[in-house]
PDB file of N, CA and C in Angstrom:
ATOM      1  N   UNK A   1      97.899 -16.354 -47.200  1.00  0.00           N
ATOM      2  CA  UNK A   1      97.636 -17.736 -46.887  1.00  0.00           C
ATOM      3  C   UNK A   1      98.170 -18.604 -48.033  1.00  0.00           C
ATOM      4  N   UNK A   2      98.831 -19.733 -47.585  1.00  0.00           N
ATOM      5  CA  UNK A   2      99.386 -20.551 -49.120  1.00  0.00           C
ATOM      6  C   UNK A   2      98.439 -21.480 -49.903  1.00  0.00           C
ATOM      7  N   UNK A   3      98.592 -21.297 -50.428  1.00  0.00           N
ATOM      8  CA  UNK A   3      97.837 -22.587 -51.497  1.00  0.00           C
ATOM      9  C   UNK A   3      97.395 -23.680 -50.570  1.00  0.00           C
ATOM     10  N   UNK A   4      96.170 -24.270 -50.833  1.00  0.00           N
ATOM     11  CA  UNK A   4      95.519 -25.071 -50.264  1.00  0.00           C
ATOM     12  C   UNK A   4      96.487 -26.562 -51.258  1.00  0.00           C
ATOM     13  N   UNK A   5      96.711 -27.663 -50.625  1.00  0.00           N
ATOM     14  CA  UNK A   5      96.862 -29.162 -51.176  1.00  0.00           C
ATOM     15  C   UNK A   5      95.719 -29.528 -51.553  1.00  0.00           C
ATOM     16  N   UNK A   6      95.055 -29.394 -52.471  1.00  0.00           N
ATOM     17  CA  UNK A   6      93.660 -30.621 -52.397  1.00  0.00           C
ATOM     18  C   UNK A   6      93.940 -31.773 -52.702  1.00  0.00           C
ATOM     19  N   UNK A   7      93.099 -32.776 -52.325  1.00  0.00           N
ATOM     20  CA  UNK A   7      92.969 -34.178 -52.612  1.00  0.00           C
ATOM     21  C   UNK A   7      93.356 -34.530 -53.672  1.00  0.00           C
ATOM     22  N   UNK A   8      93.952 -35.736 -53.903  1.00  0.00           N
ATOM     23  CA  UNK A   8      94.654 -36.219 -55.409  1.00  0.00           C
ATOM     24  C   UNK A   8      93.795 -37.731 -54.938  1.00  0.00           C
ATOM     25  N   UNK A   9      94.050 -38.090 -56.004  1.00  0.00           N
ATOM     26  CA  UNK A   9      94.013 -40.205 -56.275  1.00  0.00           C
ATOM     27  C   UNK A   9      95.097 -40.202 -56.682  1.00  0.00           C
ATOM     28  N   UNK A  10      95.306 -41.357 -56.757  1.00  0.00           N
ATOM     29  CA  UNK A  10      96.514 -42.813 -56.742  1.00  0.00           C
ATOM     30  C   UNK A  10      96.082 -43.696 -56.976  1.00  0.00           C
ATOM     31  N   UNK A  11      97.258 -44.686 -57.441  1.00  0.00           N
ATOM     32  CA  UNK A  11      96.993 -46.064 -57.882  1.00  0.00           C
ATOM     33  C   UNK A  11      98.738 -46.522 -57.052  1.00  0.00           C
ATOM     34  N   UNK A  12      98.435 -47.199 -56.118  1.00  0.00           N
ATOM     35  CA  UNK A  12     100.074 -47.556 -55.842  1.00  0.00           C
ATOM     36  C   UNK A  12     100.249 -49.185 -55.938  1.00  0.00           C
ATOM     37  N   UNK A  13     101.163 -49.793 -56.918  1.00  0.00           N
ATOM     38  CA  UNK A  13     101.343 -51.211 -56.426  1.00  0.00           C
ATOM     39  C   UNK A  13     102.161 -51.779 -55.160  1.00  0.00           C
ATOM     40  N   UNK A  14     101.119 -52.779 -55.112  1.00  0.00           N
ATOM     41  CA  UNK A  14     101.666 -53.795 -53.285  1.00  0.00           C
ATOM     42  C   UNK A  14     103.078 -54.282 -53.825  1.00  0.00           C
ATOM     43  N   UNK A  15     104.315 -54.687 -53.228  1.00  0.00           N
ATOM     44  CA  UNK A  15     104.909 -55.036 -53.471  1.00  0.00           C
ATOM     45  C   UNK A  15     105.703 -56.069 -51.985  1.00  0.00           C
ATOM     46  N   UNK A  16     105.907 -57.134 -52.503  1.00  0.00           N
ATOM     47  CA  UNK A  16     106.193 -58.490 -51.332  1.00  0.00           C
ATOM     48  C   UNK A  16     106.821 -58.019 -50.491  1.00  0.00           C
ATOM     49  N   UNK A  17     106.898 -58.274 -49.265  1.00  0.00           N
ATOM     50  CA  UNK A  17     107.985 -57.072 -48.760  1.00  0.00           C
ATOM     51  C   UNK A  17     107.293 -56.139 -47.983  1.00  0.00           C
ATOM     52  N   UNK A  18     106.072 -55.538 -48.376  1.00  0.00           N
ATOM     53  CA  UNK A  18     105.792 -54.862 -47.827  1.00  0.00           C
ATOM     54  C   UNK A  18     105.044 -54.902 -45.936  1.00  0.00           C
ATOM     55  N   UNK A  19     105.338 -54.024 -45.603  1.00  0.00           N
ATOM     56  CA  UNK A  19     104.934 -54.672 -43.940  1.00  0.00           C
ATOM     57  C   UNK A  19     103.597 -55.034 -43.822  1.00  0.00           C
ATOM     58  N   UNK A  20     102.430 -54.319 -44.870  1.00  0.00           N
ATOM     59  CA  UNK A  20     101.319 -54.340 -44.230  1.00  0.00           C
ATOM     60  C   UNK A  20     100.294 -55.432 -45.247  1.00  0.00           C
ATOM     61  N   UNK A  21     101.321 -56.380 -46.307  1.00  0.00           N
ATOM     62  CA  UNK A  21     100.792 -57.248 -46.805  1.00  0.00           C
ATOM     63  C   UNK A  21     100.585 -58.260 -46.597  1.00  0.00           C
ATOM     64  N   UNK A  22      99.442 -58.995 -46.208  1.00  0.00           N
ATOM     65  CA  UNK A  22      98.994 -60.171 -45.548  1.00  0.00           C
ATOM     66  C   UNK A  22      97.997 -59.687 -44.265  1.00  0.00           C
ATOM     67  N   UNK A  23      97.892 -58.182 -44.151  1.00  0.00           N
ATOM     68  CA  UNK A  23      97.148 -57.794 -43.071  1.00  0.00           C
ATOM     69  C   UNK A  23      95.690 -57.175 -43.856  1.00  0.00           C
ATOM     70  N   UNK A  24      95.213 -56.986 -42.635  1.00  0.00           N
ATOM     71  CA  UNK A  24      93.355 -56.593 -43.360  1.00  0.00           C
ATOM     72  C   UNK A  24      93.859 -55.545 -43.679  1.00  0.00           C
ATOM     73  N   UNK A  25      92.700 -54.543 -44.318  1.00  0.00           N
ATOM     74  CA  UNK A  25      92.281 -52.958 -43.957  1.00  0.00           C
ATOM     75  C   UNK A  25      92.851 -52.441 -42.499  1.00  0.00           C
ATOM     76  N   UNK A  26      91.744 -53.371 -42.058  1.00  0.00           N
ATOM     77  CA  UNK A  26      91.537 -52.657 -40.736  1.00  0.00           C
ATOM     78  C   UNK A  26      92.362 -52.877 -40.009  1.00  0.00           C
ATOM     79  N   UNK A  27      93.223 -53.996 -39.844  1.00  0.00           N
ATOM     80  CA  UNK A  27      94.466 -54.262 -38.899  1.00  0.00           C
ATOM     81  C   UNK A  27      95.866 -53.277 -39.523  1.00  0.00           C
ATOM     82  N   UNK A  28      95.731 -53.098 -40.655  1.00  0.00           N
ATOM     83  CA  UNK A  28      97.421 -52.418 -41.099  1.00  0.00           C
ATOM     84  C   UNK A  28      97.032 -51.003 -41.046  1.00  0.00           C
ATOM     85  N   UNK A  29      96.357 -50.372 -40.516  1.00  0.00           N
ATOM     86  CA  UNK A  29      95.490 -48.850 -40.513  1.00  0.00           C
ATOM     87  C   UNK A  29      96.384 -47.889 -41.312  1.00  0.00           C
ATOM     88  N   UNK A  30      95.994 -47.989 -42.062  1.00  0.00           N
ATOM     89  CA  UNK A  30      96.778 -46.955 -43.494  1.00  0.00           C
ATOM     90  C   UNK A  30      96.276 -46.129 -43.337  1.00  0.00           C
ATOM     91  N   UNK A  31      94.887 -45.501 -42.782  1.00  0.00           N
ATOM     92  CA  UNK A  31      94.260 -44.222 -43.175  1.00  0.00           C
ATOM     93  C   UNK A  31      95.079 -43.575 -41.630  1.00  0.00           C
ATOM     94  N   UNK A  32      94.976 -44.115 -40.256  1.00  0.00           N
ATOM     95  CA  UNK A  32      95.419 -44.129 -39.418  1.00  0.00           C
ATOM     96  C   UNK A  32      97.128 -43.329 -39.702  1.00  0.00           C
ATOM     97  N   UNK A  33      97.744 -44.480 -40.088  1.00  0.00           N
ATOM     98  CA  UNK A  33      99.372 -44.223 -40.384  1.00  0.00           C
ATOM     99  C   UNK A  33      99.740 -43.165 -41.780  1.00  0.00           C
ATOM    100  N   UNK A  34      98.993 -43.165 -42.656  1.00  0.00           N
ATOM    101  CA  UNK A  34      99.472 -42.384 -43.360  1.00  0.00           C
ATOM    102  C   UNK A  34      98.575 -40.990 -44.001  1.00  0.00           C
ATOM    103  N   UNK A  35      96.982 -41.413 -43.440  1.00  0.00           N
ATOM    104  CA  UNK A  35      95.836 -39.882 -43.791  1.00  0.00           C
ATOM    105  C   UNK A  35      95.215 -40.262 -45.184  1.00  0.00           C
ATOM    106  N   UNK A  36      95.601 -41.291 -45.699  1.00  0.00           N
ATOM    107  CA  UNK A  36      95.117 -41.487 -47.273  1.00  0.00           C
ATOM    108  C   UNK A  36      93.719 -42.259 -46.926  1.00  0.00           C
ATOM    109  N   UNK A  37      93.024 -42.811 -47.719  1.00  0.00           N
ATOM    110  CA  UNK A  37      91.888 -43.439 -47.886  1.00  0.00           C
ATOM    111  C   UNK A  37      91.751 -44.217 -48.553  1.00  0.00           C
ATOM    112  N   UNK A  38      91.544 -45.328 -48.524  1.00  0.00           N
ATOM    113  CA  UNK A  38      91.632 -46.620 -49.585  1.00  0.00           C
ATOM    114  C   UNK A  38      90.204 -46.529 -50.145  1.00  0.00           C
ATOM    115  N   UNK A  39      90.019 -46.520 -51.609  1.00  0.00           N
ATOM    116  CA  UNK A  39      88.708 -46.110 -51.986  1.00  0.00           C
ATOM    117  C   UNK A  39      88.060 -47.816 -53.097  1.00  0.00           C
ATOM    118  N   UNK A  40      89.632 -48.369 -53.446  1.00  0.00           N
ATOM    119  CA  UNK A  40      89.550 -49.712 -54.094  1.00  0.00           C
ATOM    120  C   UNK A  40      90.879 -50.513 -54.397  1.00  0.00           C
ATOM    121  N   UNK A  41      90.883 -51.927 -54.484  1.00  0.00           N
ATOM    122  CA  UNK A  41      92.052 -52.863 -54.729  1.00  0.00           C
ATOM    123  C   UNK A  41      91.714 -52.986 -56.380  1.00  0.00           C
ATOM    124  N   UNK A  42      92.941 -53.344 -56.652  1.00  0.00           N
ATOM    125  CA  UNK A  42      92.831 -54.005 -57.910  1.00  0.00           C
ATOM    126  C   UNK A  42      93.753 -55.122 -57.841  1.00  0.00           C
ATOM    127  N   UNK A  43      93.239 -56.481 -58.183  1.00  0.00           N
ATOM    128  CA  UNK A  43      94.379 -57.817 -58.109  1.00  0.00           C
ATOM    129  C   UNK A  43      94.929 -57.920 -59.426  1.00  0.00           C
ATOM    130  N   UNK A  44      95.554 -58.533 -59.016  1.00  0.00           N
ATOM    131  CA  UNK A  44      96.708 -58.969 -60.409  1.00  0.00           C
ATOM    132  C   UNK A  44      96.308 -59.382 -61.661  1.00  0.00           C
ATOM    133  N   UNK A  45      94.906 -60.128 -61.397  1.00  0.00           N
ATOM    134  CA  UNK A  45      94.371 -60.784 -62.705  1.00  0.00           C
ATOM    135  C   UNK A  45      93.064 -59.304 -63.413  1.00  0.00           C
ATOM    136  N   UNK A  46      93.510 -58.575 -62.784  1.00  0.00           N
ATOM    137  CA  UNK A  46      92.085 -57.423 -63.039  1.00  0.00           C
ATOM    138  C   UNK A  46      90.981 -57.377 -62.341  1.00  0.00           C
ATOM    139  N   UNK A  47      90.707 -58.233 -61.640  1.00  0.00           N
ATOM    140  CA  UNK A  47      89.670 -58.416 -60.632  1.00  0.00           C
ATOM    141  C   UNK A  47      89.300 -56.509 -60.437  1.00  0.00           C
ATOM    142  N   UNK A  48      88.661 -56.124 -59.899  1.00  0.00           N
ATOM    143  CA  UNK A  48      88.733 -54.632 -59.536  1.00  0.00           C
ATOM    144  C   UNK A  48      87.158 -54.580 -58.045  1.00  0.00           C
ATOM    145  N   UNK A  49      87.548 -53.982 -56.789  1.00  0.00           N
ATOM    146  CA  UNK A  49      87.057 -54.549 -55.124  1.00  0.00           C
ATOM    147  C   UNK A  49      86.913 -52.506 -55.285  1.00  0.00           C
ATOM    148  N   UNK A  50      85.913 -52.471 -55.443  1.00  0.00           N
ATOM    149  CA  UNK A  50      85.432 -50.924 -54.803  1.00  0.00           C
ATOM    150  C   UNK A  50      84.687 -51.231 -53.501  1.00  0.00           C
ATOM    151  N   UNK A  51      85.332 -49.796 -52.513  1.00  0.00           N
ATOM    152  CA  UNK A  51      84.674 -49.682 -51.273  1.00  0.00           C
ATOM    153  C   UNK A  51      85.394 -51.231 -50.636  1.00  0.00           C
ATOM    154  N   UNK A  52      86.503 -51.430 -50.536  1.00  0.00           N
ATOM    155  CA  UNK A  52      86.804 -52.517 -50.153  1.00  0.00           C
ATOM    156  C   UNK A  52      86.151 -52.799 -48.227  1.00  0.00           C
ATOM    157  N   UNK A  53      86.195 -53.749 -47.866  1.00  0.00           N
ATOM    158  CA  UNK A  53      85.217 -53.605 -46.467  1.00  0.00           C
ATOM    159  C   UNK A  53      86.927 -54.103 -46.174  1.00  0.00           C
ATOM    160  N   UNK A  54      86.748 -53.578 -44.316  1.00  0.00           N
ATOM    161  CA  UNK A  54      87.796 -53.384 -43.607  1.00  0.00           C
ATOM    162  C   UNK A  54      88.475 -55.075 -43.236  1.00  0.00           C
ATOM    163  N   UNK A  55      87.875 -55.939 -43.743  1.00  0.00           N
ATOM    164  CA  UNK A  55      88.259 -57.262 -43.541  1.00  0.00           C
ATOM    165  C   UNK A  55      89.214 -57.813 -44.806  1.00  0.00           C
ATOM    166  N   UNK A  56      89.576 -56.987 -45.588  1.00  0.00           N
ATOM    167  CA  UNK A  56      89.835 -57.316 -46.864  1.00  0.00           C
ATOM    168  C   UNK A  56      90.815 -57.556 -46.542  1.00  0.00           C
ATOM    169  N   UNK A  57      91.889 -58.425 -47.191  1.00  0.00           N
ATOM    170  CA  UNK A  57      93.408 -58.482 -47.005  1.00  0.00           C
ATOM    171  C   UNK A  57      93.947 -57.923 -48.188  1.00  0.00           C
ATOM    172  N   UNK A  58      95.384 -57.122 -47.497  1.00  0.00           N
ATOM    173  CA  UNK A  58      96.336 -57.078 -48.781  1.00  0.00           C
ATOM    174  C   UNK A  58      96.974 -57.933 -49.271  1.00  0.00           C
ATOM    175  N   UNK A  59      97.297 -57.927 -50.757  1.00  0.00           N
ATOM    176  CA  UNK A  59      98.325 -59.367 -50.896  1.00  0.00           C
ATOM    177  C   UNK A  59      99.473 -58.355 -52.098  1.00  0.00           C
ATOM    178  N   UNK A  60     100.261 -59.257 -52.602  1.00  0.00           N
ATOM    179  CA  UNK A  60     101.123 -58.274 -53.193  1.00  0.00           C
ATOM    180  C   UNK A  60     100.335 -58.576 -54.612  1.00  0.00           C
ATOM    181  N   UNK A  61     101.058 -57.781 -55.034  1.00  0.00           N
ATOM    182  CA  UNK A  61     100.333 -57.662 -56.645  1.00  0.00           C
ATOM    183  C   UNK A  61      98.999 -56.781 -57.011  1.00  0.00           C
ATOM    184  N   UNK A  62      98.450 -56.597 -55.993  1.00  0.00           N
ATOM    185  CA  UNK A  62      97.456 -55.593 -55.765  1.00  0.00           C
ATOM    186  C   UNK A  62      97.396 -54.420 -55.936  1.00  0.00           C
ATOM    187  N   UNK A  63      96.827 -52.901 -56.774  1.00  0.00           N
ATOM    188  CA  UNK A  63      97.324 -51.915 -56.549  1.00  0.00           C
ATOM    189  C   UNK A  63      95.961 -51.283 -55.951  1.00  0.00           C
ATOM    190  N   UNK A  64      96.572 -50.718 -55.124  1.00  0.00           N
ATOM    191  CA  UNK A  64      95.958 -49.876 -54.184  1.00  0.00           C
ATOM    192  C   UNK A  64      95.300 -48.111 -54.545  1.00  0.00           C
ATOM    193  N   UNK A  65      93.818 -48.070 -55.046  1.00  0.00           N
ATOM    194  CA  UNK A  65      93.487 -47.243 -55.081  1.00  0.00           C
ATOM    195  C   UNK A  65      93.267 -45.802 -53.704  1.00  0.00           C
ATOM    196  N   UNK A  66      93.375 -44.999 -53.803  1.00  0.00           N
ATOM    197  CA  UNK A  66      93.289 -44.115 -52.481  1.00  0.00           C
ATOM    198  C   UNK A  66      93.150 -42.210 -52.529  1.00  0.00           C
ATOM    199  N   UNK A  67      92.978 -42.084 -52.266  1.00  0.00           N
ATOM    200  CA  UNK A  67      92.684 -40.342 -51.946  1.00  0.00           C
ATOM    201  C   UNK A  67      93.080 -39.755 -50.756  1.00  0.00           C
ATOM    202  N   UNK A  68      93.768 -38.596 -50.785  1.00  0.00           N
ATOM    203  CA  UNK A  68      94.554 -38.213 -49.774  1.00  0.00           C
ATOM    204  C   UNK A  68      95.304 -36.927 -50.471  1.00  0.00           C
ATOM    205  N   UNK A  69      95.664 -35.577 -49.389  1.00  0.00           N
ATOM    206  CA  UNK A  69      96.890 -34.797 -49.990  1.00  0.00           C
ATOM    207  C   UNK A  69      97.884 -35.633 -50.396  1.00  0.00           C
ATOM    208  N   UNK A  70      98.690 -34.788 -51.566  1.00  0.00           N
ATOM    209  CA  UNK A  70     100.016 -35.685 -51.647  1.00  0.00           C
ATOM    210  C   UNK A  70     101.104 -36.053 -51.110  1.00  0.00           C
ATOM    211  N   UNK A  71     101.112 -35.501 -49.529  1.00  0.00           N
ATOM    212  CA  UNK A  71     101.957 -36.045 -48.543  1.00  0.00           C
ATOM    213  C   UNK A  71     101.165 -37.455 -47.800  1.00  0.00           C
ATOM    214  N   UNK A  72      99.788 -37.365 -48.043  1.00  0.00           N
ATOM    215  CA  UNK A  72      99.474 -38.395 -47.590  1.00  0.00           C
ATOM    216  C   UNK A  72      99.601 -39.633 -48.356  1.00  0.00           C
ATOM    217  N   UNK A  73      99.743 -39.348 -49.679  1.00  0.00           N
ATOM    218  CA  UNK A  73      99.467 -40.210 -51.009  1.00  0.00           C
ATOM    219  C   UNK A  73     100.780 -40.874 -51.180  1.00  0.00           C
ATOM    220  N   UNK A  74     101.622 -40.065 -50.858  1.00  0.00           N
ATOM    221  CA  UNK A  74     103.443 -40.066 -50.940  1.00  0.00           C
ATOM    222  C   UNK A  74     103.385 -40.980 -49.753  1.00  0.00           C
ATOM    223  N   UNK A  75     103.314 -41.128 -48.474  1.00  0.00           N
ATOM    224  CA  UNK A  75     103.132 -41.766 -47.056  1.00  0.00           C
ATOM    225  C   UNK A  75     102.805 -43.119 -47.424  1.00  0.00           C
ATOM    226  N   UNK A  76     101.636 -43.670 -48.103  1.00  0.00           N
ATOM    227  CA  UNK A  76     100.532 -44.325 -48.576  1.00  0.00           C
ATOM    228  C   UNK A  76     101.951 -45.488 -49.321  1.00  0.00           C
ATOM    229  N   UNK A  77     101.974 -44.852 -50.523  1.00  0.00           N
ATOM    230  CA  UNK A  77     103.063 -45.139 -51.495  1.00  0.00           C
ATOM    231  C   UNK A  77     104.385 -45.895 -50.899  1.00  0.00           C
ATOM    232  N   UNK A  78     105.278 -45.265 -50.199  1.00  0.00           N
ATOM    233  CA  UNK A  78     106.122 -45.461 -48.920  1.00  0.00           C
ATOM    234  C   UNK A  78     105.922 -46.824 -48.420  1.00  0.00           C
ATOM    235  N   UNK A  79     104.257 -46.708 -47.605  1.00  0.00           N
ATOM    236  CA  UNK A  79     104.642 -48.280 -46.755  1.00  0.00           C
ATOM    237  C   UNK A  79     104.034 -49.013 -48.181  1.00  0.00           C
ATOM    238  N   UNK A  80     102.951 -49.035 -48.602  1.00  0.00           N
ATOM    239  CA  UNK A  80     102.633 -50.347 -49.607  1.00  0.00           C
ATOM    240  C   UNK A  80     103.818 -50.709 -50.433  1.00  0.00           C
ATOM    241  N   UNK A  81     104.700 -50.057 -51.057  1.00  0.00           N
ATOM    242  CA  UNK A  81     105.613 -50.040 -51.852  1.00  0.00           C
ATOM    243  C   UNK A  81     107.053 -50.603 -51.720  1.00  0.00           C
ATOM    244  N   UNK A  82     107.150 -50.468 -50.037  1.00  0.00           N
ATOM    245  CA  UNK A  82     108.551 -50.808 -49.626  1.00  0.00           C
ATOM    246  C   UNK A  82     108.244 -52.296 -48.981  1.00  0.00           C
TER     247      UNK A  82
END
């Protein structure tokens, strides 16, 4: 049997551009689209949003805390990033 992936964290920054910035949690479904878990935001000025609630919006400048294998984490990374 191969090696199990376990769960990693991340920190990924939002970047303008990205498709799912300006959308909630719950409308851009990241856990949905990519298997990761958003666990907290961090804004630009340091602010720091644990357990963010599904109404939250992304904005850019934000980095995105999350948990997930690292194909999910890599996925995660992908859309916030591009």
């Amino acid at each position: 049997m191969p090696p199990r992936s376990w769960p990693r964290s991340t920190a990924t920054p939002g970047v303008a551009g990205s498709p799912v910035l300006g959308e909630s949690l719950r409308s851009a479904h990241l856990r949905d689209r990519t298997g990761a878990l958003v666990l907290a935001l961090r804004d630009g000025d340091g602010a720091f949003h644990t357990n963010p609630s599904a109404d939250t919006e992304l904005r850019a400048g934000q980095v995105v805390s999350a948990i997930g294998t690292p194909a999910e984490l890599a996925a995660l990374a992908r859309l916030v990033a591009t």
